[in-house]
Protein backbone atom coordinates (compact mmCIF):
# COMPACT_ATOMS: atom_id res chain seq x y z
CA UNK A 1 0.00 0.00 0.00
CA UNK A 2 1.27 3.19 -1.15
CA UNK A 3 1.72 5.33 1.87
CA UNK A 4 0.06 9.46 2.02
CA UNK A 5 2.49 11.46 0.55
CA UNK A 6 4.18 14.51 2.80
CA UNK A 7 2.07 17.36 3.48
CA UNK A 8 1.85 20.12 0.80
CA UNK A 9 3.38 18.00 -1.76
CA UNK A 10 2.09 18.47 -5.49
CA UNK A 11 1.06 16.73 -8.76
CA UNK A 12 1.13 18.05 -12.70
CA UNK A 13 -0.85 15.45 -14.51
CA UNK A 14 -1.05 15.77 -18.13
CA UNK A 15 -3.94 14.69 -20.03
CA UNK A 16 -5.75 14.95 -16.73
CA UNK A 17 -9.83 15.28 -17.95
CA UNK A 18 -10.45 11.86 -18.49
CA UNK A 19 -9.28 8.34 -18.78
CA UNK A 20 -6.21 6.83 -17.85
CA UNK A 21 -5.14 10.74 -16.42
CA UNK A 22 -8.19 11.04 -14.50
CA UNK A 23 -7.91 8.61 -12.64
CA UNK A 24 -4.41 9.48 -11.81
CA UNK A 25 -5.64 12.69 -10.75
CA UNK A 26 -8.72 11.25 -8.57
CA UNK A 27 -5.87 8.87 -7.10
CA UNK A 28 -3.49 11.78 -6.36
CA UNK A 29 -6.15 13.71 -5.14
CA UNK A 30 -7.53 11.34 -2.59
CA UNK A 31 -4.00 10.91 -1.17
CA UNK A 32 -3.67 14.75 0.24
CA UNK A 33 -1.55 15.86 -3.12
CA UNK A 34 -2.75 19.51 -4.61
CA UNK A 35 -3.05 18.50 -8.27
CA UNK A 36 -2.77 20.21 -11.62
CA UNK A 37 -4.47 19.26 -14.38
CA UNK A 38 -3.58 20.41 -18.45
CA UNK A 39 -5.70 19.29 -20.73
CA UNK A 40 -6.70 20.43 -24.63
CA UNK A 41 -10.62 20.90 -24.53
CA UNK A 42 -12.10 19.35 -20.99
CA UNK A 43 -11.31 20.38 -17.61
CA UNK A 44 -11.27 17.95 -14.58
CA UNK A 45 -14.56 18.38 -12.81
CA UNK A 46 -16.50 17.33 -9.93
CA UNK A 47 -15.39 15.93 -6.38
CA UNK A 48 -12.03 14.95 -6.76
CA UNK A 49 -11.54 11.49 -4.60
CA UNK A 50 -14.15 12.49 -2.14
CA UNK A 51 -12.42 15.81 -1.29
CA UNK A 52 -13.17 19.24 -2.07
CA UNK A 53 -12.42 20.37 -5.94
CA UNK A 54 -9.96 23.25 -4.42
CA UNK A 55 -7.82 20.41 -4.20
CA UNK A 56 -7.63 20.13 -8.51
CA UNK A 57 -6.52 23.41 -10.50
CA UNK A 58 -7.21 22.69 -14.73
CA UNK A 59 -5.64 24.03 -17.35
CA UNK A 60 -6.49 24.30 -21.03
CA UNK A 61 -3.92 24.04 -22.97
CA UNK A 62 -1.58 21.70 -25.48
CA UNK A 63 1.57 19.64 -24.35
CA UNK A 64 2.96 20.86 -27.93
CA UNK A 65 2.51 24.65 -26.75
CA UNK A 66 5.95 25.27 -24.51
CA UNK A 67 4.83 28.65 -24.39
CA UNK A 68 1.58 27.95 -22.25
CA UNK A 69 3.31 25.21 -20.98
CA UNK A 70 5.99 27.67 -18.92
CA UNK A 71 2.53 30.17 -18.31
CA UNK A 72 0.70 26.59 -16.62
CA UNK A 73 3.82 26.13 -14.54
CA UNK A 74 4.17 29.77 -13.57
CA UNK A 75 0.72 29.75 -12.17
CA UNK A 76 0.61 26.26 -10.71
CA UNK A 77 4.32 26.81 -8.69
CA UNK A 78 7.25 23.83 -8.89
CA UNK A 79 5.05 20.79 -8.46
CA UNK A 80 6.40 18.04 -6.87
CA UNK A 81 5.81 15.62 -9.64
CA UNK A 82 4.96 15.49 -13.26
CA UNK A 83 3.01 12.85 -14.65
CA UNK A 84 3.13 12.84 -18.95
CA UNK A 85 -0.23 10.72 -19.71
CA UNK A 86 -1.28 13.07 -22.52
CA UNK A 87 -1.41 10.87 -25.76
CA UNK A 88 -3.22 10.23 -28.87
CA UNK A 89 -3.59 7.39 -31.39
CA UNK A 90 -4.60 7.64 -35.44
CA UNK A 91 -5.57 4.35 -36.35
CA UNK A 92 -4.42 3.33 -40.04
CA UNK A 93 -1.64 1.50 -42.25
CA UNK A 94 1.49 3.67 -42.71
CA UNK A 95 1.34 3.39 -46.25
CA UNK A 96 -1.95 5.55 -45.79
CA UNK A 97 -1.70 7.44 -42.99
CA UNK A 98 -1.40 11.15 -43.76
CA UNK A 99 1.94 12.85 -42.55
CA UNK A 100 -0.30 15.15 -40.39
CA UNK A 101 -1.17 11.96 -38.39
CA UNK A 102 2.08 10.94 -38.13
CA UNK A 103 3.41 14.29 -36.58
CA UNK A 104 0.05 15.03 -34.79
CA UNK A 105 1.20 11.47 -32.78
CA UNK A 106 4.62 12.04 -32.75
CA UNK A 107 4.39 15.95 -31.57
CA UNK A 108 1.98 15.11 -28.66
CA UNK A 109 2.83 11.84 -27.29
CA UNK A 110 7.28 12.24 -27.89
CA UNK A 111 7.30 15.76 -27.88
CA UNK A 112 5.25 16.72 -25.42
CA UNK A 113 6.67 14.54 -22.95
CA UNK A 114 9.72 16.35 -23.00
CA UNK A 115 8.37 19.91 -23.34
CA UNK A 116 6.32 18.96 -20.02
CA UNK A 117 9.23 17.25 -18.12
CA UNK A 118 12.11 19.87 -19.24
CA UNK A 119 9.89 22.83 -17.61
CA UNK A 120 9.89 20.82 -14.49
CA UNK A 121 13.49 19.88 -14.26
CA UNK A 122 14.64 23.81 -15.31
CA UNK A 123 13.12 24.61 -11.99
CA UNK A 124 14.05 22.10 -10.19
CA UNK A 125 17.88 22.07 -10.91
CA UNK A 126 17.73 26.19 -10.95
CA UNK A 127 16.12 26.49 -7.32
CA UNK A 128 17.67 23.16 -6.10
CA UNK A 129 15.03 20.93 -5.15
CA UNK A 130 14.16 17.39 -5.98
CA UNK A 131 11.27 16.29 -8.05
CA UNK A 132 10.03 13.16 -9.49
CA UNK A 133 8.68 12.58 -13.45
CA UNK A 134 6.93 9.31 -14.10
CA UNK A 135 6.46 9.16 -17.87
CA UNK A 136 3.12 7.41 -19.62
CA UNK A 137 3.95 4.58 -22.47
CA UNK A 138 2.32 1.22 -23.13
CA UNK A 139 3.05 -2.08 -24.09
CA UNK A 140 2.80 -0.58 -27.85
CA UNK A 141 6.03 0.22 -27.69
CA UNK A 142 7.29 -2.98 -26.53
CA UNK A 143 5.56 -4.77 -29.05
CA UNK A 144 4.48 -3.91 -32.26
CA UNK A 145 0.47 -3.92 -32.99
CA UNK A 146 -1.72 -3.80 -36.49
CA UNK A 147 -2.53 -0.44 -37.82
CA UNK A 148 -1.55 1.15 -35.29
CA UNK A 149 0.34 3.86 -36.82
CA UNK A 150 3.39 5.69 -35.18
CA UNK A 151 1.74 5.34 -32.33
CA UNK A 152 3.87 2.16 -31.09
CA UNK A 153 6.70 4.16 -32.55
CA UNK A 154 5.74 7.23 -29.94
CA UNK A 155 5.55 5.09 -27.37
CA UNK A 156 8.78 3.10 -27.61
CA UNK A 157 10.83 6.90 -27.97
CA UNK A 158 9.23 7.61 -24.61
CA UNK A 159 10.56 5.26 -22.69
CA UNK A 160 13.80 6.00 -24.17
CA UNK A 161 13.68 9.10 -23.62
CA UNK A 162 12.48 8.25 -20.09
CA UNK A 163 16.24 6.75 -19.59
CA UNK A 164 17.95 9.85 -21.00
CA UNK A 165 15.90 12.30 -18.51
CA UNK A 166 17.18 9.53 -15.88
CA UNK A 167 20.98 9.60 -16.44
CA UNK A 168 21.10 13.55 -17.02
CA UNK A 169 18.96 14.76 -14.60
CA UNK A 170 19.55 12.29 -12.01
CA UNK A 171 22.28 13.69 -10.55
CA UNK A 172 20.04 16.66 -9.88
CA UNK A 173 17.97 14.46 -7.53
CA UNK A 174 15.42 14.44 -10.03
CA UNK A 175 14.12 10.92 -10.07
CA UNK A 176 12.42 9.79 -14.03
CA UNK A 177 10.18 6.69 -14.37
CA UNK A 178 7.83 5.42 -16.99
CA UNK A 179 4.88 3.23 -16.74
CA UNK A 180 3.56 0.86 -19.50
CA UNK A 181 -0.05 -0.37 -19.38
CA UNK A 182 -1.32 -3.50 -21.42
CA UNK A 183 -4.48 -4.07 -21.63
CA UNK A 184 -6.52 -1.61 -19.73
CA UNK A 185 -10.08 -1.08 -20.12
CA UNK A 186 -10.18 2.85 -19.85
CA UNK A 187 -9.56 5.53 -22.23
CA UNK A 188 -8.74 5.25 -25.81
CA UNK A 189 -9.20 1.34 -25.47
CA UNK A 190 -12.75 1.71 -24.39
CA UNK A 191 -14.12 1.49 -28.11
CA UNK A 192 -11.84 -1.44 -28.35
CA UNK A 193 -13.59 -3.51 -25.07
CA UNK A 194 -17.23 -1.98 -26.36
CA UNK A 195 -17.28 -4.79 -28.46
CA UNK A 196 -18.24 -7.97 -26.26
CA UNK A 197 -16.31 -10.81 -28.31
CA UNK A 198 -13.30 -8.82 -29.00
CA UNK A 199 -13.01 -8.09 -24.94
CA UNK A 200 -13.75 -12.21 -23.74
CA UNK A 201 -10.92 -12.53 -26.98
CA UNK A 202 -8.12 -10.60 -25.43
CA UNK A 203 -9.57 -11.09 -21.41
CA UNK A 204 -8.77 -14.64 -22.39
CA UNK A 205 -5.04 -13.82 -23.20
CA UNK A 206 -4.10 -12.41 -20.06
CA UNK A 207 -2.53 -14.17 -17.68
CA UNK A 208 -3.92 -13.17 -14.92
CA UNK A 209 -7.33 -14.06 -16.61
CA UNK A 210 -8.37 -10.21 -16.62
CA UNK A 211 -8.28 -7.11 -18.03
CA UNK A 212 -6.27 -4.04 -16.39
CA UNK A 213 -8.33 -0.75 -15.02
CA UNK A 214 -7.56 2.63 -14.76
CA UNK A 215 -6.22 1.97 -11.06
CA UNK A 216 -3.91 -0.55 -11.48
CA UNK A 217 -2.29 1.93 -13.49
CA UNK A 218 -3.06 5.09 -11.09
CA UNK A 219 -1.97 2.94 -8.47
CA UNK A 220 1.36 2.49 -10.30
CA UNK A 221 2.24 5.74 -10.72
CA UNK A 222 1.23 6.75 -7.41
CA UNK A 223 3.86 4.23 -6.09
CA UNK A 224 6.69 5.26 -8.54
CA UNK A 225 5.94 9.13 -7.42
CA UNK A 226 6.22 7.55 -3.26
CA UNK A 227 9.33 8.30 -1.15
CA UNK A 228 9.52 3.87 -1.15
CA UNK A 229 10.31 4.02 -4.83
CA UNK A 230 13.29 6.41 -4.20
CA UNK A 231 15.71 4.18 -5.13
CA UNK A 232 13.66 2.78 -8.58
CA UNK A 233 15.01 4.62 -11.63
CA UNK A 234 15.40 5.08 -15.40
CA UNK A 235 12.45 1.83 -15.71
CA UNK A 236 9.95 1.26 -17.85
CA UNK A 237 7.76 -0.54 -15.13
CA UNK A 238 5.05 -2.52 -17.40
CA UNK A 239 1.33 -3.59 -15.82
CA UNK A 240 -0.27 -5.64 -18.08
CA UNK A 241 -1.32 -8.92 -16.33
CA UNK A 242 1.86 -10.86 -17.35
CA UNK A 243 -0.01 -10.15 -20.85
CA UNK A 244 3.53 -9.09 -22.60
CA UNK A 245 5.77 -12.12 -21.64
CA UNK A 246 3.17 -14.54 -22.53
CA UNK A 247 3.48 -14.96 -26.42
CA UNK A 248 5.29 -18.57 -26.21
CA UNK A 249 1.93 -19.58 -24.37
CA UNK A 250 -0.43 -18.59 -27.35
CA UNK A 251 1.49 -20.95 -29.47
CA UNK A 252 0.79 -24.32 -30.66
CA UNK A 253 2.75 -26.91 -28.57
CA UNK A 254 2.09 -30.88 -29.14
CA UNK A 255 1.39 -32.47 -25.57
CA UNK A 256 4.44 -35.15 -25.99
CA UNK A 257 6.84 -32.73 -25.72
CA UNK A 258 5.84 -31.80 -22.14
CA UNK A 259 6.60 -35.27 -20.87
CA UNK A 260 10.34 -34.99 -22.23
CA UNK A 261 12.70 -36.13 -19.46
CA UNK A 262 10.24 -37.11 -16.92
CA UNK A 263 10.15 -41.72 -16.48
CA UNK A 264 8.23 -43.66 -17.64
């Protein structure tokens, strides 16, 4: 159990309105963390995990835009910790995908990341302190899927880039983490689960015989961003069930084999 974090402490969550970042938020929230929100069109509303909404500030604005980005951190203060969860897929083949897709992806998911996490560590290696980053990818960049455009591509430069933030800035005290989800039923993969066959198809491939929420993955970060993760760095820490590492298992195996080695 991930422990209340100290009092006063702060959270920037990107992509914050809804899905995967909301929930992050309504985590963060609930644990006594003052919370930030950016987000293109849709604020964060309501009760905020059962406390009062003073608790959330939102922002409008894009993770492409370094210009509001510095104004959201000028107005928010030095958080604590940044959480990159803003992302967006285009669905296609590359050989028809328009080049707008491709840098649409590319610009929000790669470069926003950095914009987001470089405004965080200016501050925190001009006035001194120590903050954390945990960085949003997916098991998309681990392992290639169909159609899926550059978003795979996006995700895999993340958590690259998640290791470069971690061996430059880490001597600065600034701690960098990623976290890839598998298959979570929240966010953009809700149109995918909508579809009762295609979510008892992939349930069925997980081996922990279920698919992931938006809390396993809140809960996640909210560890990663905890004083007992202070010595976890530079990862790419993957929930997904066991759903990754499981490939072999999906594959046809004749019986006889397994009794190799054992008598008879």
């Amino acid at each position: 159990m991930v422990t209340s974090p100290r009092a006063e402490r702060s959270m920037l969550v990107t992509g914050g309105a809804s899905g995967l970042g909301a929930a992050i938020a309504h985590a963060a929230a609930a644990t006594g963390y003052r919370v930030g929100v950016i987000d293109l069109d849709q604020p964060l509303d309501g009760d905020v995990g059962g406390r009062s909404a003073s608790l959330v500030t939102s922002y409008v604005a894009s993770v492409t835009d370094d210009d509001a980005i510095e104004q959201v951190f000028d107005d928010f203060g030095v958080p604590d910790v940044v959480v990159n969860n803003a992302g967006v897929v285009r669905f296609g083949p590359l050989v028809s995908q328009s080049i707008d897709d491709f840098r649409c992806v590319l610009e929000v998911n790669l470069l926003g990341c950095l914009l987001v996490s470089r405004a965080a560590a200016r501050r925190w290696i001009a006035d001194g302190s120590h903050g954390t980053i945990v960085n949003i990818t997916s098991i998309n960049g681990i392992a290639a899927g169909p159609n899926a455009g550059v978003y795979g591509a996006s995700k895999a430069g993340i958590a690259l880039l998640t290791a470069q933030m971690a061996i430059e800035w880490g001597p600065h005290g600034i701690r960098v983490n990623a976290v890839a989800p598998g298959l979570i039923d929240a966010g953009m993969s809700e149109p995918i689960y909508a579809d009762a066959a295609t979510r008892a198809a992939r349930q069925s491939k997980v081996p922990l015989g279920r698919l992931g929420t938006a809390t396993d993955v809140a809960d996640a970060v909210l560890f990663l961003a905890s004083e007992q993760a202070g010595y976890i760095h530079g990862q790419n820490i993957v929930v997904d069930g066991g759903v990754t590492g499981s490939v072999i298992a999906h594959l046809p195996r004749p019986a006889a084999i397994d009794s190799v080695g054992h008598s008879t």
